[in-house]
Every structure is written in structure tokens, then in C-alpha cells.
C-alpha atoms as a PDB file:
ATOM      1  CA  UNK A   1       0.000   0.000   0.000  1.00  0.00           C
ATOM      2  CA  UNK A   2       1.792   2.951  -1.133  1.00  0.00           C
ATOM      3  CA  UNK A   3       0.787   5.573   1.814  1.00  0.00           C
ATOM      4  CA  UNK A   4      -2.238   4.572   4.482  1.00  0.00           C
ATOM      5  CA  UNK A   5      -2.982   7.748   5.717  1.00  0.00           C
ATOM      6  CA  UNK A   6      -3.388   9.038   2.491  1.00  0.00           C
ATOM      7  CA  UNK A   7      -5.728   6.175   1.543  1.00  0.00           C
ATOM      8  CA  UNK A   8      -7.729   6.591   4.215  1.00  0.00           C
ATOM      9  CA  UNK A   9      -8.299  10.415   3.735  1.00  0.00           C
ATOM     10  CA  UNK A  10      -9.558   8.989   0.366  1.00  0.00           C
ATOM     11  CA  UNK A  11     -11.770   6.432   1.457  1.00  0.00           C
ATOM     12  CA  UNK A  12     -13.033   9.221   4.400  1.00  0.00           C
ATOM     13  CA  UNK A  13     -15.533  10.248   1.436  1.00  0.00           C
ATOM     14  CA  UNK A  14     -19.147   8.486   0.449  1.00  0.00           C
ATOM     15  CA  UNK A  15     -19.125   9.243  -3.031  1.00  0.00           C
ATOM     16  CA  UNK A  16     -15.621   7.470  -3.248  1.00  0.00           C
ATOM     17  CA  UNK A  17     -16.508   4.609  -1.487  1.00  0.00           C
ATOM     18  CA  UNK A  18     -19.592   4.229  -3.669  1.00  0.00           C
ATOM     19  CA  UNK A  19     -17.700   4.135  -6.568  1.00  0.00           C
ATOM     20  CA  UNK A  20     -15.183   1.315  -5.378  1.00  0.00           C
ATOM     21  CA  UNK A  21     -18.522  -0.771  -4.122  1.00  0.00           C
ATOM     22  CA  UNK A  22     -19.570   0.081  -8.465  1.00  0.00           C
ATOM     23  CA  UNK A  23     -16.323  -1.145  -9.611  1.00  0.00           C
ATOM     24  CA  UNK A  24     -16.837  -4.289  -7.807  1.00  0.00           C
ATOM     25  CA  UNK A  25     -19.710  -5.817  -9.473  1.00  0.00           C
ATOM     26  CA  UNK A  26     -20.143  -3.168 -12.366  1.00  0.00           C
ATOM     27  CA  UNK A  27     -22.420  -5.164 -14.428  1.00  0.00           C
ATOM     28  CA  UNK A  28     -24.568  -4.920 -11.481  1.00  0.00           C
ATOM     29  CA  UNK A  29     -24.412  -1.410 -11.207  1.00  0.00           C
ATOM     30  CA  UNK A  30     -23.626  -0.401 -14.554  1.00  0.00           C
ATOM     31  CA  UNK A  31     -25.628  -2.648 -16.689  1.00  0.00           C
ATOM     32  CA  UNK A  32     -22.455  -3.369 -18.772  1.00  0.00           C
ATOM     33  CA  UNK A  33     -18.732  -3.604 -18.377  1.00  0.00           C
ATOM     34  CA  UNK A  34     -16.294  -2.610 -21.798  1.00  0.00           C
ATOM     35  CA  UNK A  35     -14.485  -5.922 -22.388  1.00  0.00           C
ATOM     36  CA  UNK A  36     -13.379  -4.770 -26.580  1.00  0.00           C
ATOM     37  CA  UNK A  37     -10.699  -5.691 -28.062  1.00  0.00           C
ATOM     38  CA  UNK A  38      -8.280  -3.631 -26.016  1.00  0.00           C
ATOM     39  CA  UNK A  39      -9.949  -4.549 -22.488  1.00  0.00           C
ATOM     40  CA  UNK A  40     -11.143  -8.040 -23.047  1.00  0.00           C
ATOM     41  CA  UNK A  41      -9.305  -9.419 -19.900  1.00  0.00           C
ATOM     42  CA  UNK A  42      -9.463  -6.771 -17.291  1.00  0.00           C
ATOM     43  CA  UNK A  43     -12.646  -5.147 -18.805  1.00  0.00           C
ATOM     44  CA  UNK A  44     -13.651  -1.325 -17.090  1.00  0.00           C
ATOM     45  CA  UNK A  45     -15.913   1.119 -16.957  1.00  0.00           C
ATOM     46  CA  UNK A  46     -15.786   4.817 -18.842  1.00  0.00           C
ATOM     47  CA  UNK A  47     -15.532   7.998 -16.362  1.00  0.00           C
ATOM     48  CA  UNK A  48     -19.059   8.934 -18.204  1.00  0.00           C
ATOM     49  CA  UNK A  49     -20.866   6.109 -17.165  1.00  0.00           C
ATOM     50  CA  UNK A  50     -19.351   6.252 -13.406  1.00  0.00           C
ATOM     51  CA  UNK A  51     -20.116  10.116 -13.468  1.00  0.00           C
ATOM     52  CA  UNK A  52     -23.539   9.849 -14.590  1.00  0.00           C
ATOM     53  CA  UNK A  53     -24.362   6.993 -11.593  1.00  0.00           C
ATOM     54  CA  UNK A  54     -22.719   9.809  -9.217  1.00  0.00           C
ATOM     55  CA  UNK A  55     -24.346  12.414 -10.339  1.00  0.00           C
ATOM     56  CA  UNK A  56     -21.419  14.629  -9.629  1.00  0.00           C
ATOM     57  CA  UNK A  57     -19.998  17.109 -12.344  1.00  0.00           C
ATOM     58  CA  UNK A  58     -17.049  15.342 -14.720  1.00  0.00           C
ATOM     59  CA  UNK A  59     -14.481  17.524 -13.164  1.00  0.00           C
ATOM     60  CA  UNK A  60     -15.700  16.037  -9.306  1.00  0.00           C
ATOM     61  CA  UNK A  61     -15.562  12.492 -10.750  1.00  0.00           C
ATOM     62  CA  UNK A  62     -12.754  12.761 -12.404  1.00  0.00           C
ATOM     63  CA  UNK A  63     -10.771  14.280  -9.478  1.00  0.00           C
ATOM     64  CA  UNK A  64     -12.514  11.510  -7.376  1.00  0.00           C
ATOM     65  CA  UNK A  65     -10.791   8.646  -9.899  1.00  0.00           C
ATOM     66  CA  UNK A  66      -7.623  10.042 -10.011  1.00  0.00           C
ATOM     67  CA  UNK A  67      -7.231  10.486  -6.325  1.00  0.00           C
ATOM     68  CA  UNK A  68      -8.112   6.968  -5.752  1.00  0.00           C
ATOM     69  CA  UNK A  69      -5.719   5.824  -8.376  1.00  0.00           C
ATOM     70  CA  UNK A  70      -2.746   7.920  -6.731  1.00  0.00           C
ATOM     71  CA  UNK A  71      -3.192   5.757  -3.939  1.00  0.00           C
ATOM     72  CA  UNK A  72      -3.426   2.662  -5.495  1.00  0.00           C
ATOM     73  CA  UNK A  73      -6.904   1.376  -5.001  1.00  0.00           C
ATOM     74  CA  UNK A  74      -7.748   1.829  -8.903  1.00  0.00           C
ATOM     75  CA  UNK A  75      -6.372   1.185 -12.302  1.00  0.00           C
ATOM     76  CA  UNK A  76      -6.691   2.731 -15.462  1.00  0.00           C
ATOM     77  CA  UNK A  77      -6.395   2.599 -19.507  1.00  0.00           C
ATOM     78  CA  UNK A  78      -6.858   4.813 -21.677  1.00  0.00           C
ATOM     79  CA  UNK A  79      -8.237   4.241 -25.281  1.00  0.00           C
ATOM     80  CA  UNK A  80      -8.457   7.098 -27.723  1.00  0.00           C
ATOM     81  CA  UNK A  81     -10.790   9.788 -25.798  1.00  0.00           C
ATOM     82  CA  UNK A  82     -11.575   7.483 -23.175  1.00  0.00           C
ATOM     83  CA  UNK A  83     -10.417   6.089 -20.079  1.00  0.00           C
ATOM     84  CA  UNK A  84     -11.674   3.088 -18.492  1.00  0.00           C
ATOM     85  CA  UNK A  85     -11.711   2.604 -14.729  1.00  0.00           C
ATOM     86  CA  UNK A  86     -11.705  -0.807 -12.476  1.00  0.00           C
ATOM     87  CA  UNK A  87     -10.568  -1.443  -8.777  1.00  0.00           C
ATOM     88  CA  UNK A  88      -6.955  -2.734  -8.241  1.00  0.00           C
ATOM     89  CA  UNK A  89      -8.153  -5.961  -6.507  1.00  0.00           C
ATOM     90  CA  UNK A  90      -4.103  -6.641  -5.321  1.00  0.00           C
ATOM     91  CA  UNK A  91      -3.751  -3.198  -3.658  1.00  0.00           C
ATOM     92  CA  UNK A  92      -6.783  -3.687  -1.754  1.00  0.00           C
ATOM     93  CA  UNK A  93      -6.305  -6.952  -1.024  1.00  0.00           C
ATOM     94  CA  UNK A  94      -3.102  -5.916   0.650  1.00  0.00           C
ATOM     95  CA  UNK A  95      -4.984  -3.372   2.681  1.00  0.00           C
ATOM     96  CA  UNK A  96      -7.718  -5.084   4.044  1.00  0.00           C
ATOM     97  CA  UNK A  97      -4.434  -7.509   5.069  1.00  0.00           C
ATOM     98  CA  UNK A  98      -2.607  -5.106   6.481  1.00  0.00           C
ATOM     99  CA  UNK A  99      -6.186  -3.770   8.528  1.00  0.00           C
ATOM    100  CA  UNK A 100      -6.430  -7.696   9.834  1.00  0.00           C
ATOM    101  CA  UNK A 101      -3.064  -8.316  10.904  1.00  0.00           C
ATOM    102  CA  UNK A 102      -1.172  -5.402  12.073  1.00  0.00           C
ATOM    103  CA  UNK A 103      -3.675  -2.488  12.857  1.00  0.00           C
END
């Protein structure tokens, strides 16, 4: 986990924390996941269709996303105009981990 204090300031917000609970089952919550040619493996979801389930402007969202991926707890690709989000499941793996055994 690159720095917990800083994760937790990020996960201190509702919106945020919806958007990870999204990311884990985002057919469920998104009707759809992209899996093209590019993202057939990982699949993701596009910052438009995570911004309109928020509700939030792009610029909130967007801020949101990139705050979470600073910290490790999302990844990211980006094809032409659009970037595609989904949860790093090994970073947060490590940090519920590290919450269970040493905090």
C-alpha cells in the first residue's frame, strides 16, 4: 500500500466509497462492463458512465478517480478519448491484510 494515511483520507468520502462498491460488481451497477478488443481481460468502466451513476460534475468524478488511483486502489487505460476505470483488486487486497493483521 503505497501511503495509508493518504488512503484513508480517500476512502473518508461516500461518493468514493460508492464508486469502489460500483467497480466491484459493475455489471450490477452499470448494466455493462467494456471488455473490446483492447480490455477483453481486465474489462472497465468509462468515467461517463461512473459520473452519470454519481451524479457529480465530470471535473468532481474525475478528481474523485484520479485520487483513488494515486493511492493505489484503482487502475486505469486509456483508449483514444476514453479512459476506463476498475478497482486494483491486489492493492486492496493488501490493505484489508494489512487492517487484519497489524492495525
Amino acid at each position: 500500500m503505497k501511503n495509508l494515511v493518504e488512503t484513508f483520507k480517500v476512502l473518508s468520502n461516500y461518493a468514493r466509497v460508492d464508486i469502489l462498491v460500483w467497480l466491484k460488481h459493475p455489471s450490477e451497477h452499470f448494466g455493462h462492463i467494456y471488455t473490446g478488443e483492447y480490455l477483453k481481460e481486465k474489462g472497465g468502466v468509462c468515467v461517463g458512465d461512473i459520473q452519470e451513476k454519481a451524479n457529480m460534475s465530470p471535473s468532481t468524478v474525475s478528481h474523485y478517480l484520479k485520487m483513488m488511483q494515486q493511492v493505489g486502489l484503482l487502475e486505469s487505460e486509456r483508449h483514444g478519448q476514453w479512459t476506463y476505470y476498475r478497482r486494483n483488486e491486489e492493492s486492496i487486497n493488501e490493505l484489508a491484510n494489512l487492517i487484519k493483521e497489524d492495525l
